[in-house]
Protein backbone atom coordinates (compact mmCIF):
# COMPACT_ATOMS: atom_id res chain seq x y z
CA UNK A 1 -130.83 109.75 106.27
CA UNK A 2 -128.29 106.86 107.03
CA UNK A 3 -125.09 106.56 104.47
CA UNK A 4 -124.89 104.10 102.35
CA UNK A 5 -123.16 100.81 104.03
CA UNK A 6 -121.94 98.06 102.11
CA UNK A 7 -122.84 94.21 102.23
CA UNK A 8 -119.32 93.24 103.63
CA UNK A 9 -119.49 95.90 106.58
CA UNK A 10 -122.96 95.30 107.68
CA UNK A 11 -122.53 93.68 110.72
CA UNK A 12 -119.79 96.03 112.03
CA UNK A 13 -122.42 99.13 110.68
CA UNK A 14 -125.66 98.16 112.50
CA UNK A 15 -126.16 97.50 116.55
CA UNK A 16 -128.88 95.40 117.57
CA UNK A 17 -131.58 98.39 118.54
CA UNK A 18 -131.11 99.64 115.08
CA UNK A 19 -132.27 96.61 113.52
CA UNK A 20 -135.09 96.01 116.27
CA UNK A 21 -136.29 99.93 115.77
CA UNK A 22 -136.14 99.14 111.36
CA UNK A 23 -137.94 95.75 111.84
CA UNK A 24 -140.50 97.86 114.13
CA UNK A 25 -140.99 100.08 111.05
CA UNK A 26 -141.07 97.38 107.98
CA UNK A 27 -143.55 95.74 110.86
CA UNK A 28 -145.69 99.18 110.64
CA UNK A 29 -145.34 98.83 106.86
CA UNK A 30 -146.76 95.63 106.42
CA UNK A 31 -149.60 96.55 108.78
CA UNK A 32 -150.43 99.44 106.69
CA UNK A 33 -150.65 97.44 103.62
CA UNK A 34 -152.28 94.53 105.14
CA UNK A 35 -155.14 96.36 106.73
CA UNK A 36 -155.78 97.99 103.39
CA UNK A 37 -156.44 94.90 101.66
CA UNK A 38 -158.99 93.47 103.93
CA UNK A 39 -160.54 96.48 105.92
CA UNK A 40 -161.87 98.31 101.85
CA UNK A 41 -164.21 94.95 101.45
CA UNK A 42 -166.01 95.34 104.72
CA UNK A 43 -166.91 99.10 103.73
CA UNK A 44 -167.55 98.93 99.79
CA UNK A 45 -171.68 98.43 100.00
CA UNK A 46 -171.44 101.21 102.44
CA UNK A 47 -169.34 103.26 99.71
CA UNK A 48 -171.49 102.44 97.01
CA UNK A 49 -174.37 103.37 98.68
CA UNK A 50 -173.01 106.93 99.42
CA UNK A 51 -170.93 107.39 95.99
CA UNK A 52 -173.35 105.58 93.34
CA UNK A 53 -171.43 103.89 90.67
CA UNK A 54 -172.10 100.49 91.06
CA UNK A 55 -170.42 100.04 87.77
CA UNK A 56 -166.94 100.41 88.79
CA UNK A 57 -167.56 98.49 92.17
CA UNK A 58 -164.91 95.63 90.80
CA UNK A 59 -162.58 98.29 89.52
CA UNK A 60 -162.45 99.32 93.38
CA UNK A 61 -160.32 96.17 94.23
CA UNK A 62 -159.23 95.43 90.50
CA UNK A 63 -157.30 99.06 90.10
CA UNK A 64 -155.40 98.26 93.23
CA UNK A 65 -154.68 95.06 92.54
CA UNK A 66 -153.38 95.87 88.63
CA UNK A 67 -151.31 98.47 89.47
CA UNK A 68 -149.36 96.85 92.61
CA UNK A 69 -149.19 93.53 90.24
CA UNK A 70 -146.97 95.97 87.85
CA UNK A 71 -144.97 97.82 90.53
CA UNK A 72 -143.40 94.83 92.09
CA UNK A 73 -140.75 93.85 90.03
CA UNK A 74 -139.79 97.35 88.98
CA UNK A 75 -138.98 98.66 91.80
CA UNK A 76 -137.52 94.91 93.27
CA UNK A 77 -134.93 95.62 90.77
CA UNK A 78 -134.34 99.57 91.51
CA UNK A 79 -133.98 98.54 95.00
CA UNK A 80 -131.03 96.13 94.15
CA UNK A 81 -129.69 99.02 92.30
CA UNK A 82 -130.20 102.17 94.36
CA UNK A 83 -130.68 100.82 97.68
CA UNK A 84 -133.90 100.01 99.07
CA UNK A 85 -134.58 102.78 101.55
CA UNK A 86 -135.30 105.67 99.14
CA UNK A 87 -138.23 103.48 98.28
CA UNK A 88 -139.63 102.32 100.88
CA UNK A 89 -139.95 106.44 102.35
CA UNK A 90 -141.73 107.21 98.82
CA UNK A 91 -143.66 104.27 99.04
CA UNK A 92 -144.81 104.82 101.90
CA UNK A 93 -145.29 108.72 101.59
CA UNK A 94 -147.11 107.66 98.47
CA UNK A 95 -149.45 104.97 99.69
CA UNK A 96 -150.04 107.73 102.61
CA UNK A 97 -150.87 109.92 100.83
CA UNK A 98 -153.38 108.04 98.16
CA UNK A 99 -155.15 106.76 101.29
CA UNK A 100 -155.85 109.96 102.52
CA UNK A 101 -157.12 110.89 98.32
CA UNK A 102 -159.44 107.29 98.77
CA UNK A 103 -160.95 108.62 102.05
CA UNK A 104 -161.59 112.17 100.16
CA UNK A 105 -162.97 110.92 97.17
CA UNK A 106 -166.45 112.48 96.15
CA UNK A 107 -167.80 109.56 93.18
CA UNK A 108 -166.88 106.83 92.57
CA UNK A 109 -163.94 107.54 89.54
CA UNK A 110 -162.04 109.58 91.94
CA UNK A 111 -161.81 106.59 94.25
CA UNK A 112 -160.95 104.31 91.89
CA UNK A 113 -158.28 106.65 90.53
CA UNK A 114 -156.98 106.91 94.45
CA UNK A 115 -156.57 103.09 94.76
CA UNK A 116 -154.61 102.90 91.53
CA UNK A 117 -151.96 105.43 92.90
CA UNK A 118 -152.41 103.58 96.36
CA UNK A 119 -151.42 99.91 94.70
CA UNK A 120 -148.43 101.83 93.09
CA UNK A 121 -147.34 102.38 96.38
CA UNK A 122 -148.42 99.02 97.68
CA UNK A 123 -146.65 97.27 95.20
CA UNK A 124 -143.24 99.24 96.19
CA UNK A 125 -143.59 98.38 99.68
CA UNK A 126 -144.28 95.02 98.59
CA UNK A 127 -141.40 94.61 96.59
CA UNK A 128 -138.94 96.01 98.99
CA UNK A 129 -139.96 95.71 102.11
CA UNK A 130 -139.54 91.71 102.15
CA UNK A 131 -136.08 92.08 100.70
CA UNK A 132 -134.80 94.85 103.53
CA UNK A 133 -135.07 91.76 106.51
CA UNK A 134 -131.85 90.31 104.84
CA UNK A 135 -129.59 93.34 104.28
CA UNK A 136 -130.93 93.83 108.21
CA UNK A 137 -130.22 90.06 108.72
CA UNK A 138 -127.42 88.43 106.42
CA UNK A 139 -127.27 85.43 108.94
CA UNK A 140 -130.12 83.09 107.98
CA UNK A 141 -131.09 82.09 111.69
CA UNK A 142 -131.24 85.22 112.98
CA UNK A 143 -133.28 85.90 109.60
CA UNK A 144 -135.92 83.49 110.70
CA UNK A 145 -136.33 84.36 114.18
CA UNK A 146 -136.86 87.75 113.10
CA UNK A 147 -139.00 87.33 110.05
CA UNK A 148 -141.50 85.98 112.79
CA UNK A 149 -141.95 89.75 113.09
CA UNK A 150 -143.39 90.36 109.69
CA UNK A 151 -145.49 87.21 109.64
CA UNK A 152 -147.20 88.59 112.65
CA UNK A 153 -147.74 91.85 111.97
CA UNK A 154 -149.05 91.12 108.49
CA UNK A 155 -151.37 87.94 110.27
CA UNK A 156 -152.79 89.83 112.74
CA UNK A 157 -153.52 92.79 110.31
CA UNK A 158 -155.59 90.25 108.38
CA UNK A 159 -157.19 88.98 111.76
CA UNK A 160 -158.78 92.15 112.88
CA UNK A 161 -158.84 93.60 109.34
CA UNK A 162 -162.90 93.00 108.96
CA UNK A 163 -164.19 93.54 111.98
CA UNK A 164 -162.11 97.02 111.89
CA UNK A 165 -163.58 98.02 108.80
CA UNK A 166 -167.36 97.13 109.83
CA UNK A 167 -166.57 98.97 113.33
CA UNK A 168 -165.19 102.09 111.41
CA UNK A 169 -167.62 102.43 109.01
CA UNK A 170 -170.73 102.31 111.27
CA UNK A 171 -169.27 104.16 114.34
CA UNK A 172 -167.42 106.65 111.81
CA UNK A 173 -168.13 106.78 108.47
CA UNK A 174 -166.60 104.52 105.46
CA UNK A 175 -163.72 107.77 104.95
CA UNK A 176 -162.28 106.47 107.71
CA UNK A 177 -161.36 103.15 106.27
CA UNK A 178 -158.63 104.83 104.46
CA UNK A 179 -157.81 107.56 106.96
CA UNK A 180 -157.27 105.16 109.42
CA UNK A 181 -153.59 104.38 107.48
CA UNK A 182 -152.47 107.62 108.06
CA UNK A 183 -151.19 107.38 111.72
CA UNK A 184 -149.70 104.26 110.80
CA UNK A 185 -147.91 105.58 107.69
CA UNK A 186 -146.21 108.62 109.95
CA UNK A 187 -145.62 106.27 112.21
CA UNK A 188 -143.69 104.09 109.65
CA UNK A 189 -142.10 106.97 107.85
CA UNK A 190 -140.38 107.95 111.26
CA UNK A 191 -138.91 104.02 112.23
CA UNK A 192 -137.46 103.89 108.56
CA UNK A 193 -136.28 107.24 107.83
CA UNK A 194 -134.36 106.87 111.28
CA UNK A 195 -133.40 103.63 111.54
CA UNK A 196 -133.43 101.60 108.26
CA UNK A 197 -129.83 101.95 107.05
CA UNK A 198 -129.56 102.19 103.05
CA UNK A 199 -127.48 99.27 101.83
CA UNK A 200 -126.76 98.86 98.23
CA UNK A 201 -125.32 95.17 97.10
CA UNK A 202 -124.77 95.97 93.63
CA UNK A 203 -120.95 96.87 92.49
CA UNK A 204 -120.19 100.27 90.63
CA UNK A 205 -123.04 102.37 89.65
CA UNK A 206 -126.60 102.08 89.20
CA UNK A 207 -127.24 100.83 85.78
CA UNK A 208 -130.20 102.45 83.75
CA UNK A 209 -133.89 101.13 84.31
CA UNK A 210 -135.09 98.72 81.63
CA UNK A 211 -138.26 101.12 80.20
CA UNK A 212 -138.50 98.05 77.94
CA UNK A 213 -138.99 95.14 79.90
CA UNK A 214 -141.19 97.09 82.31
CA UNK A 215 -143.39 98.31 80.02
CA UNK A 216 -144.04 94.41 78.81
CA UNK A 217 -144.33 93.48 81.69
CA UNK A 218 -146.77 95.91 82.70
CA UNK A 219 -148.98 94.72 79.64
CA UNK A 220 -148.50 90.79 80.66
CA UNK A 221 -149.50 91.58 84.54
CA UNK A 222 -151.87 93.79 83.27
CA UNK A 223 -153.47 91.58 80.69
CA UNK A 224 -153.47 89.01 82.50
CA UNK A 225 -154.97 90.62 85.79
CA UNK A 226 -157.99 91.92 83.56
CA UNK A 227 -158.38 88.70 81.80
CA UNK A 228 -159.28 86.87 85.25
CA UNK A 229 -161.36 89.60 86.84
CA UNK A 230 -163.04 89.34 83.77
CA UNK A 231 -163.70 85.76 83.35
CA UNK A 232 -166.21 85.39 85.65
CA UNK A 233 -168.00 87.91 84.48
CA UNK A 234 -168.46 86.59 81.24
CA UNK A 235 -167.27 88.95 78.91
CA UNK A 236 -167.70 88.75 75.28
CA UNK A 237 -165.77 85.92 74.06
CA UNK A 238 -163.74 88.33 71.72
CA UNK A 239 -162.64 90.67 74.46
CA UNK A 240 -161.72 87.43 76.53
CA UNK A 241 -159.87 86.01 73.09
CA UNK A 242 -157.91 89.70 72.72
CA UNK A 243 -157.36 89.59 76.18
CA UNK A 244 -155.30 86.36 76.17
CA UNK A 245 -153.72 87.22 73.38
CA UNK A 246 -152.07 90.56 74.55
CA UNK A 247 -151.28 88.89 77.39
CA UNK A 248 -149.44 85.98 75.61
CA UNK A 249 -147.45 87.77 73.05
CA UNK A 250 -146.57 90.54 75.58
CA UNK A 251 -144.81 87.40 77.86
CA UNK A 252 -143.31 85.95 74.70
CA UNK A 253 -141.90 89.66 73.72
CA UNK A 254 -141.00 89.68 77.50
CA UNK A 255 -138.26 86.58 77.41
CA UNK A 256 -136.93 87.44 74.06
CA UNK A 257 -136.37 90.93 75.09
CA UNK A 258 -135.31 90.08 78.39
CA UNK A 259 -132.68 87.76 76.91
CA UNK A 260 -131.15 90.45 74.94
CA UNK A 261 -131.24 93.01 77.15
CA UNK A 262 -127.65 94.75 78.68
CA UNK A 263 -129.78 95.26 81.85
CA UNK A 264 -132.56 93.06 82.02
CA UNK A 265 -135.14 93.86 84.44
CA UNK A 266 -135.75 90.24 84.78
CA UNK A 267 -132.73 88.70 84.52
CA UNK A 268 -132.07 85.06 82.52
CA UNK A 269 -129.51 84.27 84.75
CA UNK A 270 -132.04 84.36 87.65
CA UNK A 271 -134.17 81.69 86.38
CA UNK A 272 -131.24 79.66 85.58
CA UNK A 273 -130.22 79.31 88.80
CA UNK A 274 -131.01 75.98 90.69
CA UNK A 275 -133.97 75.40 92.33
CA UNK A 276 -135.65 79.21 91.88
CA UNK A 277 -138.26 78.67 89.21
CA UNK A 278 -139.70 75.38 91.10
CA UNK A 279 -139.68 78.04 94.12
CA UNK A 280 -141.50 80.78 92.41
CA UNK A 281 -143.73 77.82 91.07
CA UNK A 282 -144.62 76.68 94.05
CA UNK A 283 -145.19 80.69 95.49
CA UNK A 284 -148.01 80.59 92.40
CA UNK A 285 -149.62 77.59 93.56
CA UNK A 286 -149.93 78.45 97.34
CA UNK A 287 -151.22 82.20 96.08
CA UNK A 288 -153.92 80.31 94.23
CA UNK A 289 -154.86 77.45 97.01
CA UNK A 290 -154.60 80.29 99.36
CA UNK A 291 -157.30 82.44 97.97
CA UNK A 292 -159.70 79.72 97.05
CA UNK A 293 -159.68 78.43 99.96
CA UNK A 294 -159.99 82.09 102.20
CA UNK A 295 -162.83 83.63 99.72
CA UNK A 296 -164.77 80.15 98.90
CA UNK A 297 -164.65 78.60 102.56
CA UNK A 298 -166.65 81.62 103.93
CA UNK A 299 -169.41 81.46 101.40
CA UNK A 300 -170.06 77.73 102.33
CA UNK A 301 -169.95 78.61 105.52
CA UNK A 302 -172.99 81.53 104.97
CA UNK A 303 -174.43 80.18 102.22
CA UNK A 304 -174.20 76.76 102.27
CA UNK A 305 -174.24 75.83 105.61
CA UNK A 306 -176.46 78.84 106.87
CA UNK A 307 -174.38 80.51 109.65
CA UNK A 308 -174.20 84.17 110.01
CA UNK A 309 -171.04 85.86 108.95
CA UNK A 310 -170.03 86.23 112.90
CA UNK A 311 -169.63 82.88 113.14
CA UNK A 312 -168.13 82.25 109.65
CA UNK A 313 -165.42 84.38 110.55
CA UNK A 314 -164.84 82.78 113.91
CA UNK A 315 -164.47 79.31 111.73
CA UNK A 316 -161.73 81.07 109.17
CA UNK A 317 -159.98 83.50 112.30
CA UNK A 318 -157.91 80.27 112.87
CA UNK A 319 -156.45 79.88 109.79
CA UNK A 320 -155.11 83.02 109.56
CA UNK A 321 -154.08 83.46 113.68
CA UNK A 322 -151.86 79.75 113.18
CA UNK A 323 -149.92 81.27 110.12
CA UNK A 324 -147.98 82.84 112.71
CA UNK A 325 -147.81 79.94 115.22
CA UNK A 326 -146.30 78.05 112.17
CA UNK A 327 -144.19 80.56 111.45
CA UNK A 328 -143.08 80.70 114.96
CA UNK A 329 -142.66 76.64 115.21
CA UNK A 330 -140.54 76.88 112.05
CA UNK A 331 -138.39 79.24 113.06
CA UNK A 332 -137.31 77.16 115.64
CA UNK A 333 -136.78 74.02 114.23
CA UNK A 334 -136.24 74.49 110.16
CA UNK A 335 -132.03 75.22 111.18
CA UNK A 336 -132.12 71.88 113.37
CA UNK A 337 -132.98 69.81 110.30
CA UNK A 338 -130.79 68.54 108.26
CA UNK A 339 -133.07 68.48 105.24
CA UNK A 340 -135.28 71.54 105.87
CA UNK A 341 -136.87 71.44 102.33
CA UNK A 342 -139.15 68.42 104.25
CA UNK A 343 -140.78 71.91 105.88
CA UNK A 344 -142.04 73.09 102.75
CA UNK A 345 -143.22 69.24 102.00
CA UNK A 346 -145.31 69.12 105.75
CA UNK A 347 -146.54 72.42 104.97
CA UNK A 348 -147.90 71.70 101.79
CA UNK A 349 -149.63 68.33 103.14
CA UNK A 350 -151.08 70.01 106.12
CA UNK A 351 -152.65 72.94 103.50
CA UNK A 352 -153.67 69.96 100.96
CA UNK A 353 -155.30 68.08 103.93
CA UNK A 354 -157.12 71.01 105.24
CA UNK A 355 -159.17 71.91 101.52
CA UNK A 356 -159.84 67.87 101.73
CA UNK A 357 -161.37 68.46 105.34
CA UNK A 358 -163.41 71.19 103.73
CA UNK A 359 -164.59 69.09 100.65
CA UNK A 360 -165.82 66.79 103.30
CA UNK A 361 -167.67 69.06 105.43
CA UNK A 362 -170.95 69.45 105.70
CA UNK A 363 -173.72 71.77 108.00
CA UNK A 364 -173.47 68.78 110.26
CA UNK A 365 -169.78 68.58 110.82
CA UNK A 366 -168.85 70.00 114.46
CA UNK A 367 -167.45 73.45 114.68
CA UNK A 368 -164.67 72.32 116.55
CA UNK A 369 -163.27 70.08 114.17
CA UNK A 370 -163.70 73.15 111.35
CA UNK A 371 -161.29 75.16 113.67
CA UNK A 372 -159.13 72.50 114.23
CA UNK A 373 -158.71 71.84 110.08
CA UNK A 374 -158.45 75.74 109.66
CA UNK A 375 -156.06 75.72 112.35
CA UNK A 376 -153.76 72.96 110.33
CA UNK A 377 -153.97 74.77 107.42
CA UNK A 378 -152.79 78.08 108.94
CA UNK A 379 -149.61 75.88 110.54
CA UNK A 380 -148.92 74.56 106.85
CA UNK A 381 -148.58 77.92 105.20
CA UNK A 382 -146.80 79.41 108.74
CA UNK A 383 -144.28 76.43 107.00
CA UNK A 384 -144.57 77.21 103.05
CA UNK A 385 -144.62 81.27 103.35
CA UNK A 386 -141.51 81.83 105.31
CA UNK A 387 -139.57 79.45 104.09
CA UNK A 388 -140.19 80.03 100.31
CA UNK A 389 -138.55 83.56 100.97
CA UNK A 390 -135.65 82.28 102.94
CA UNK A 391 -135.31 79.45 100.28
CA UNK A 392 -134.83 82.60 96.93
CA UNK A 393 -133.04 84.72 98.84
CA UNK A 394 -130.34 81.39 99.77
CA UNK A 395 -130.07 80.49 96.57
CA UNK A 396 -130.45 83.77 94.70
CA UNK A 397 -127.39 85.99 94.18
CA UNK A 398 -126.75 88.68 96.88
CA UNK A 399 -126.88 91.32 93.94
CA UNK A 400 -130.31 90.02 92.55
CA UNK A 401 -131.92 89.44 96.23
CA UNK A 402 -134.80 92.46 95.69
CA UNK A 403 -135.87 91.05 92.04
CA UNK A 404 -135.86 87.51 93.16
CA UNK A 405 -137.81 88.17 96.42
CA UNK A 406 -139.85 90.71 94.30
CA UNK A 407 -141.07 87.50 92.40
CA UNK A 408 -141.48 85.28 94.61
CA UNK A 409 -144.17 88.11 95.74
CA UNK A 410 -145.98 88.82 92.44
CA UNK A 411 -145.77 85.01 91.66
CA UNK A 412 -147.82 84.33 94.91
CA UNK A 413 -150.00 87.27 94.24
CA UNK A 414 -150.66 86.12 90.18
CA UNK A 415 -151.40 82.84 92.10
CA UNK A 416 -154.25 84.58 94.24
CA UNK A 417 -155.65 86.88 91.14
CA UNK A 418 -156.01 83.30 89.33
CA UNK A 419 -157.12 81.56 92.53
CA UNK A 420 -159.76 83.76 92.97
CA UNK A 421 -160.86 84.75 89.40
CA UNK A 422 -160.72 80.83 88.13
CA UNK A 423 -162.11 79.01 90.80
CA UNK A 424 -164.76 81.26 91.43
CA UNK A 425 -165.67 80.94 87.42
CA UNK A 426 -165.68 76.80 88.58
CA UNK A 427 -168.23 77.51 91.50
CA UNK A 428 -170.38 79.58 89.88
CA UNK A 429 -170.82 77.07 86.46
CA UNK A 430 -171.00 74.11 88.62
CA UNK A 431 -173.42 75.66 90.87
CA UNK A 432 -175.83 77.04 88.20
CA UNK A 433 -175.46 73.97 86.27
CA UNK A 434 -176.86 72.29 89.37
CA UNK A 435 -179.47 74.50 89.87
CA UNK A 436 -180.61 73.96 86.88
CA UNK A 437 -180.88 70.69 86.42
CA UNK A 438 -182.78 70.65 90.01
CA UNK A 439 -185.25 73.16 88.66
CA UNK A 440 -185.62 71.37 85.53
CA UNK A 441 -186.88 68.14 87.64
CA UNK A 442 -189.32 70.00 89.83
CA UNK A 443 -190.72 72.28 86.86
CA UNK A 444 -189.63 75.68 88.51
CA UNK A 445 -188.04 77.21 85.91
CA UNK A 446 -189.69 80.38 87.72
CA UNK A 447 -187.40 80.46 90.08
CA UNK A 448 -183.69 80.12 88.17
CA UNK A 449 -182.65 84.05 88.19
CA UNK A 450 -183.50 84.41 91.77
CA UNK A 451 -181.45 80.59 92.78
CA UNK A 452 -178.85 80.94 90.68
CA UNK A 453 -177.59 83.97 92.73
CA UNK A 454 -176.18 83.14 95.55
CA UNK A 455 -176.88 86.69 97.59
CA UNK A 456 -180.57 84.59 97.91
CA UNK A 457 -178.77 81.93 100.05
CA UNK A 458 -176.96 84.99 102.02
CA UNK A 459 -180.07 86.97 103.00
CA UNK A 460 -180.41 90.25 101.94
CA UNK A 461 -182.33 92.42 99.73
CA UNK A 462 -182.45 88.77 97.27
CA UNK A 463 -182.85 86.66 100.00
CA UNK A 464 -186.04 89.14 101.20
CA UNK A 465 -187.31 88.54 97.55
CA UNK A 466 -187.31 85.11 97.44
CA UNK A 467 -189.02 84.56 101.09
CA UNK A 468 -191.70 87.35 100.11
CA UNK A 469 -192.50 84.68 97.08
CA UNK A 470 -191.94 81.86 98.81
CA UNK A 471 -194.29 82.46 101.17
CA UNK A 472 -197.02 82.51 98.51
CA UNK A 473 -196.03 79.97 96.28
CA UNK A 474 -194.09 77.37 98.86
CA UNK A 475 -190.71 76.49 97.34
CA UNK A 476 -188.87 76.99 100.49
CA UNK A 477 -187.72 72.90 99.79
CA UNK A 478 -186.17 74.87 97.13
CA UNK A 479 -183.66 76.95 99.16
CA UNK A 480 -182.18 73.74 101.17
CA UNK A 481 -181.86 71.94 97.98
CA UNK A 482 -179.94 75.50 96.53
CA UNK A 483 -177.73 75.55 99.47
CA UNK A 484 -177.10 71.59 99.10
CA UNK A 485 -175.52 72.47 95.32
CA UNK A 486 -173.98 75.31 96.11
CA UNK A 487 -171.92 73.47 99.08
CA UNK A 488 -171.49 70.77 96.22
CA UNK A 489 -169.53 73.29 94.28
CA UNK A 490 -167.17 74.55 96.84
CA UNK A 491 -166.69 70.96 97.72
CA UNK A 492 -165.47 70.46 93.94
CA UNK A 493 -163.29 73.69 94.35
CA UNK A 494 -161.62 72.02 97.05
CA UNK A 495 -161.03 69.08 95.49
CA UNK A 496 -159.06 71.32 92.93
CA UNK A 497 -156.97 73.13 95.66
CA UNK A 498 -156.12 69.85 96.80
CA UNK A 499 -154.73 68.79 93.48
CA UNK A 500 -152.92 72.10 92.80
CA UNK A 501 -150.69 71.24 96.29
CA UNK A 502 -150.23 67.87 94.94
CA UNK A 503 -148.63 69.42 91.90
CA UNK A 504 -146.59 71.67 94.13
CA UNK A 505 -145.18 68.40 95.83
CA UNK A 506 -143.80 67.33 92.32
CA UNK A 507 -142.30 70.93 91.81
CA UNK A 508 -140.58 70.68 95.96
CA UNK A 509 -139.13 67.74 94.24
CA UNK A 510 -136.53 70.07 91.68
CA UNK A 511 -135.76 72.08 94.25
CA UNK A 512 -132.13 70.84 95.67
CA UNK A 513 -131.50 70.38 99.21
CA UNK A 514 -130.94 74.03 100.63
CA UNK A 515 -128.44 74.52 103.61
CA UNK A 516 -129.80 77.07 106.00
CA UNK A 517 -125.63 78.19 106.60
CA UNK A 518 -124.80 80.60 108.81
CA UNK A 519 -122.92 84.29 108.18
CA UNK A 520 -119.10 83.94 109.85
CA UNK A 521 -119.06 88.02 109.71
CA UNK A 522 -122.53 87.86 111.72
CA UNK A 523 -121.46 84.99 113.97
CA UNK A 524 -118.31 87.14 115.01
């Protein structure tokens, strides 16, 4: 393992192929983690099927997601303390080794159980992985040229991440869904514990952990996280109530504990700074427009507008391939402006105009000019992602760059939790609303448990059911009208993304010019 090397000697301590080789690992990393996340949704009817348990199906996704939620800003600020290299080995020996416990599990507890102890060590990768590209890269151009890297790794992981997991799980078996990480983690494991140097920023030594602050913040996340998987659902209103309320006194024991803290895991000071809290404001909004518009689109697409999910996913593959095209295009000019923070402004247009182009569309829209809208879309967060983590780690102190890029990250993920939870709550009420109404006119009550699903509109064992009774009683009419509402209600979801950018144009407005300056020591 590398000694420990100091900010101020970093660019005499590292030659080029060491960086390339540790950016080839964090790459790896990222990979790892991102084919996780979308790979596990291809294979979970395939799970269930084997594993029973259809009970904790949600707690599948939910455990991973609750657990990584908590890690990240624990372990941003151990990583400003320590170093950041100890944790990304354990994190990735960790999330390793959980994948290989998910692929081994024989019910469905014992997976659930695995994914919790694999977001623990998604969360730690998460929250330090970002952070290592400047102690690699002090110089913000260089930074940006080679933060392409990430964005590309992580964008093509996402790209091929469903079709991998369907291929995988009917050539070979849902296990290897989750075995299928564990090349790439040895792989990773090698490139870091060889190459990534361990830099520590902080002065003196390591102060003690605040238990404190992470154990409130583990019942805020927490809380909170449960509260919107379980909205939808609709809970009983008293679990909801109890819900909200834990997870509002726990943030309101959070800052006052926070502000009196010796070392605050969180510190004050951080959100005093200048133009960070519009920043991590802005990294919630684009988490939630995100989400709704990468989880709702597709439905539209299959349920509303009748395609198959083949060609659903060729009409959302272009939002995700042109993140990295925007990244690309913004590493190369955001240093030649002289008021970069316009960037974030295009970006956030270009994402705002794309959920209008999808409020507008319809089964009659051409395909081509779906791509092209998902393509500007995937250009205007290739502008917002990137640049919101060069923008905290500019302006954030060089001591508190692991805590402030580890929120940034849980901001943007809190953003997605509520994107997802909220506006699929929105879709669902408007939708049955609308179906019942429509119903209510045509005297079909008969009908409103099968309609108000919308597995009828996407085939399957409902969508059997409904046919088999249609075809004796004749309210096929029925189904178009269904799929009419329900591409009603993503259009109205839309419509809200669309407003939540808007707000994030008012927040890019507190957030004071940033100069993308260059590092003498790395210039020499």
């Amino acid at each position: 393992m590398n000694a420990p090397v100091s900010s101020p000697n970093l660019a005499a301590a590292l030659d080029f192929r060491q960086r390339v080789m540790a950016m080839l690992g964090l790459c790896c990393v990222l990979i790892m983690v991102a084919l996780d996340q979308t790979v596990v949704g291809t294979a979970m009817p395939t799970v269930v099927a084997e594993l029973h348990g259809f009970a904790l199906y949600a707690w599948v996704g939910t455990a991973y997601l609750l657990t990584s939620v908590i890690t990240v800003p624990v372990f941003g600020k151990l990583g400003d303390d320590h170093g950041r290299k100890p944790f990304v080995l354990a994190a990735i020996a960790l999330f390793t080794i959980a994948s290989m416990l998910c692929g081994l599990a024989q019910n469905m507890f014992q997976l659930v159980l695995a994914r919790a102890l694999q977001g623990v060590g998604g969360g730690m990768l998460v929250a330090t992985t970002f952070a290592c590209v400047p102690d690699l890269f002090p110089d913000t151009h260089q930074r940006l040229r080679w933060q392409v890297m990430l964005t590309a790794a992580f964008g093509l992981a996402n790209a091929i991440g469903p079709s991998l997991g369907g291929f995988l799980t009917e050539y070979f078996g849902w296990r290897w869904v989750f075995f299928v990480n564990l090349p790439v983690g040895l792989v990773s494991l090698w490139f870091v514990a060889r190459y990534l140097p361990l830099i520590r920023h902080a002065a003196g030594a390591p102060s003690k952990l605040d238990w404190q602050g992470a154990l409130l913040i583990a019942l805020f996340l927490g809380s909170l996280q449960l509260l919107v998987e379980w909205l939808p659902q609709q809970r009983a209103p008293a679990a909801l109530l109890a819900l909200a309320a834990l997870a509002a006194g726990s943030l309101l024991a959070l800052i006052r504990w926070e502000r009196r803290s010796p070392n605050p895991l969180l510190p004050p000071a951080m959100f005093s700074q200048p133009g960070l809290s519009p920043l991590f404001g802005l990294s919630l909004l684009m988490g939630f427009c995100m989400f709704a518009v990468m989880y709702y689109a597709p439905l539209m697409f299959q349920a509303g507008f009748g395609l198959s999910p083949n060609q659903a996913g060729l009409l959302i593959t272009p939002l995700v391939v042109f993140i990295t095209v925007g990244s690309v295009i913004n590493g190369r000019v955001v240093t030649r402006l002289r008021r970069p923070n316009r960037l974030l402004a295009a970006g956030g247009l270009m994402f705002a105009a794309t959920a209008c182009g999808l409020a507008l569309a319809d089964a009659d829209t051409p395909r081509w000019l779906v791509a092209l809208n998902m393509m500007a879309g995937g250009v205007g967060l290739g502008f917002l992602m990137p640049n919101l983590t060069i923008y905290v780690q500019q302006i954030a102190p060089r001591e508190q760059l692991g805590v402030s890029t580890a929120m940034l990250q849980s901001a943007r993920m809190i953003g997605g939790m509520l994107g997802t939870a909220l506006v699929g709550a929105f879709v669902s009420q408007h939708y049955a609303r609308g179906v019942g109404e429509m119903l209510a006119q045509h005297h079909a009550g008969q009908w409103q448990t099968l309609l108000t699903d919308p597995q009828t509109l996407l085939g399957g064992p409902a969508g059997e059911r409904f046919r088999l009774l249609a075809a004796a009683a004749g309210p096929e009419q029925l189904l178009a009208a269904a799929r009419a509402l329900l591409v009603d209600a993503v259009h109205a979801s839309q419509w809200l993304v669309a407003l939540a950018m808007a707000l994030g144009m008012l927040l890019l407005r507190r957030v004071p010019p940033v100069q993308l300056r260059r590092d003498e020591t790395e210039k020499a």
